[in-house]
C-alpha atoms as a PDB file:
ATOM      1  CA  UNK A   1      20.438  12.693   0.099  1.00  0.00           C
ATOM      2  CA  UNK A   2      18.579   9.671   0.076  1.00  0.00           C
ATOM      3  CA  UNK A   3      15.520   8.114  -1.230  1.00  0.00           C
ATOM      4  CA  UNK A   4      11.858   8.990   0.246  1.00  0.00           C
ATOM      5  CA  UNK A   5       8.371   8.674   0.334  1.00  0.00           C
ATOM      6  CA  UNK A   6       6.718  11.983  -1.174  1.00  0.00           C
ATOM      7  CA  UNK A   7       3.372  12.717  -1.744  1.00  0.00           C
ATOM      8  CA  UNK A   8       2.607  15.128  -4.853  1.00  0.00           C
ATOM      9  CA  UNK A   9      -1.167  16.470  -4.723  1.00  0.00           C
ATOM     10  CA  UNK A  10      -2.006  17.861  -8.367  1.00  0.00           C
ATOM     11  CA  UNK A  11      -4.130  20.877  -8.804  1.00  0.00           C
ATOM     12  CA  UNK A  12      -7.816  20.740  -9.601  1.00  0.00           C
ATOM     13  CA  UNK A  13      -6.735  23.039 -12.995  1.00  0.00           C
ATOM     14  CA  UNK A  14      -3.657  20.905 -14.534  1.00  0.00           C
ATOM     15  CA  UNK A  15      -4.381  19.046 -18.136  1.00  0.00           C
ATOM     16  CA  UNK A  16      -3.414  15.964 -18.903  1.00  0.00           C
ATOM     17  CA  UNK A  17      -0.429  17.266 -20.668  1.00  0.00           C
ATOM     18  CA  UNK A  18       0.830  18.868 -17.279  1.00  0.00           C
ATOM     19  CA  UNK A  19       0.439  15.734 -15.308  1.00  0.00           C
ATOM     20  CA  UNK A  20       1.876  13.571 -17.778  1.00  0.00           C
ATOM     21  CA  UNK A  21       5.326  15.877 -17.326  1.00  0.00           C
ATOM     22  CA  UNK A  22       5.102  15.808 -13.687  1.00  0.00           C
ATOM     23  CA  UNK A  23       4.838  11.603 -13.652  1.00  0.00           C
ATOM     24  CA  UNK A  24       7.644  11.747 -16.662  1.00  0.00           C
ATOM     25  CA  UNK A  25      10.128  14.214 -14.205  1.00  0.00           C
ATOM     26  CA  UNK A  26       9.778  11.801 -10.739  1.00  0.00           C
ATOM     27  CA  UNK A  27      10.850   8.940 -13.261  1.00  0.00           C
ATOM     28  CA  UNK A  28      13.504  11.177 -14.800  1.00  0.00           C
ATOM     29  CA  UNK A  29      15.062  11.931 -11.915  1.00  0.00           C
ATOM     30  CA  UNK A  30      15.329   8.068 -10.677  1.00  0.00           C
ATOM     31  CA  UNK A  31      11.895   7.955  -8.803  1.00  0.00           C
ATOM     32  CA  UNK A  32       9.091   5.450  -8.509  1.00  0.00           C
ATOM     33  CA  UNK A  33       5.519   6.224  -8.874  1.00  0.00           C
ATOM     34  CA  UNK A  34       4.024   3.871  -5.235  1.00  0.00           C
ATOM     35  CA  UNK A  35       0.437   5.180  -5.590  1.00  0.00           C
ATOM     36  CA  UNK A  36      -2.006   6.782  -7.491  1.00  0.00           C
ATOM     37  CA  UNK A  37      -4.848   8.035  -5.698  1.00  0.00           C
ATOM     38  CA  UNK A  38      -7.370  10.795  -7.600  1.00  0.00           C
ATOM     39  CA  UNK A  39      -4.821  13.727  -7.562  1.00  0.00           C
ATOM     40  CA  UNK A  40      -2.898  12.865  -5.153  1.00  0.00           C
ATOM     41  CA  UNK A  41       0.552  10.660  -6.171  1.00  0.00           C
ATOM     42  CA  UNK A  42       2.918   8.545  -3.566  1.00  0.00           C
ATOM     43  CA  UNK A  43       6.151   8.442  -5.460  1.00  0.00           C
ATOM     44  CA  UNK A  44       9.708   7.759  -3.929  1.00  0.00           C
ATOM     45  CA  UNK A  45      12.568   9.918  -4.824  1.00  0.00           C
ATOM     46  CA  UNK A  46      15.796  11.407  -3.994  1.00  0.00           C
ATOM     47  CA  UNK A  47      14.178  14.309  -1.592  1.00  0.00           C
ATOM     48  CA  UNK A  48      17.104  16.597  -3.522  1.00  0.00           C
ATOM     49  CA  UNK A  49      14.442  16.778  -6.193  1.00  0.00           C
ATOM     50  CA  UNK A  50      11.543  17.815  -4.346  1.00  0.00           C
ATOM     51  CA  UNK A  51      12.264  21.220  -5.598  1.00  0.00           C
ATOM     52  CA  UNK A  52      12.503  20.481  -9.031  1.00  0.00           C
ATOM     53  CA  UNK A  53       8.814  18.858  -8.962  1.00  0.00           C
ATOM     54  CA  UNK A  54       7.613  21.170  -7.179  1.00  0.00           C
ATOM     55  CA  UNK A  55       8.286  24.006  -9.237  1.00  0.00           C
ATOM     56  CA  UNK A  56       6.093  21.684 -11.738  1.00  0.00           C
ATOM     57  CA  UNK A  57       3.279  23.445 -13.420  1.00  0.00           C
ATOM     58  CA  UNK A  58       0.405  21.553 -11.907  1.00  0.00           C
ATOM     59  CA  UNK A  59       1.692  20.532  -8.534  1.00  0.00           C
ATOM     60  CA  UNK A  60      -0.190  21.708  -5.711  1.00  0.00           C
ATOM     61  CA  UNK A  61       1.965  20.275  -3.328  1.00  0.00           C
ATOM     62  CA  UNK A  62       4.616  17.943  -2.732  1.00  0.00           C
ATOM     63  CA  UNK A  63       5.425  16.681   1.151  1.00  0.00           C
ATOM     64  CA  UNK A  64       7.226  13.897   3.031  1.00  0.00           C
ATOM     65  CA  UNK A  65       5.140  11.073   3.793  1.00  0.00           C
ATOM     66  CA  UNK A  66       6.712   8.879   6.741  1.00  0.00           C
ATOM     67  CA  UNK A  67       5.913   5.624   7.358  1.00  0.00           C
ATOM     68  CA  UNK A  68       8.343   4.550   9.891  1.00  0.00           C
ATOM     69  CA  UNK A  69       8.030   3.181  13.097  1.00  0.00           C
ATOM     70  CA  UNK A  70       4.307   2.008  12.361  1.00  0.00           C
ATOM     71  CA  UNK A  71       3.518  -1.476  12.853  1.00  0.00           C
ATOM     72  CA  UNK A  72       0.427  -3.334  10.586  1.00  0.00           C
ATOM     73  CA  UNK A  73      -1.604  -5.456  12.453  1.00  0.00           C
ATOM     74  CA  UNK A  74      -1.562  -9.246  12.116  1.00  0.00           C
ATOM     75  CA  UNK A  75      -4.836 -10.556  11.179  1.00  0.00           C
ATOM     76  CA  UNK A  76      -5.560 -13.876  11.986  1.00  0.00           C
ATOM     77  CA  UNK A  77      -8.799 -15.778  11.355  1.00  0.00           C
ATOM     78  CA  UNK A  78      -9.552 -18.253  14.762  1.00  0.00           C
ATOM     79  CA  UNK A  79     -12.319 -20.477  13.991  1.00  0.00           C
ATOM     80  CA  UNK A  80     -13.953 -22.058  16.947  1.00  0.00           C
ATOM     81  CA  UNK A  81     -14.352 -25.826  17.636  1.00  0.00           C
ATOM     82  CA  UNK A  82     -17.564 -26.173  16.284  1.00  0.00           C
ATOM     83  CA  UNK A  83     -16.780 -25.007  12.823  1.00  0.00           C
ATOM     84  CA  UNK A  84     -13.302 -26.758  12.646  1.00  0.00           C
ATOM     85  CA  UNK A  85     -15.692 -30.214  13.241  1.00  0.00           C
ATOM     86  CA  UNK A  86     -18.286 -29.338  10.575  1.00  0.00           C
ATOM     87  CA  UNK A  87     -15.630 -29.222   8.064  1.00  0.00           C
END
């Protein structure tokens, strides 16, 4: 398989403990933690293991998250002629 983007929602009920194992097993298994959000975690693994984390005690859910084919807008500050003179 190859390496993804997952996102791992932990329950509302798991300790400390419980999310500290499920952090420890996507770095176990060769993952990188991306984001940490509240309870919700963007890691990127090998989606071979999505199983394994899922079975987690404390995982609510774990999904695909695809960002492909989206492009980010450019921003570009324009300053008009006036400004670009008081400077």
């Amino acid at each position: 398989m190859s390496v993804e983007s997952h996102m791992i929602r932990i329950s509302d009920t798991a300790s400390q403990s419980q999310i500290q194992e499920i952090l420890k097993t996507v770095l176990g298994v060769g993952g990188r933690i991306e984001m940490v959000a509240g309870r919700t975690v963007i890691a990127s693994f090998d989606s071979a293991y999505a199983g394994v984390i899922k079975k987690k005690k404390g995982v609510a859910l774990v999904g695909g998250v695809n960002f492909g084919g989206r492009k980010v807008p450019k921003i570009v500050k324009r300053v008009s002629g006036k400004e670009r003179q008081d400077s």
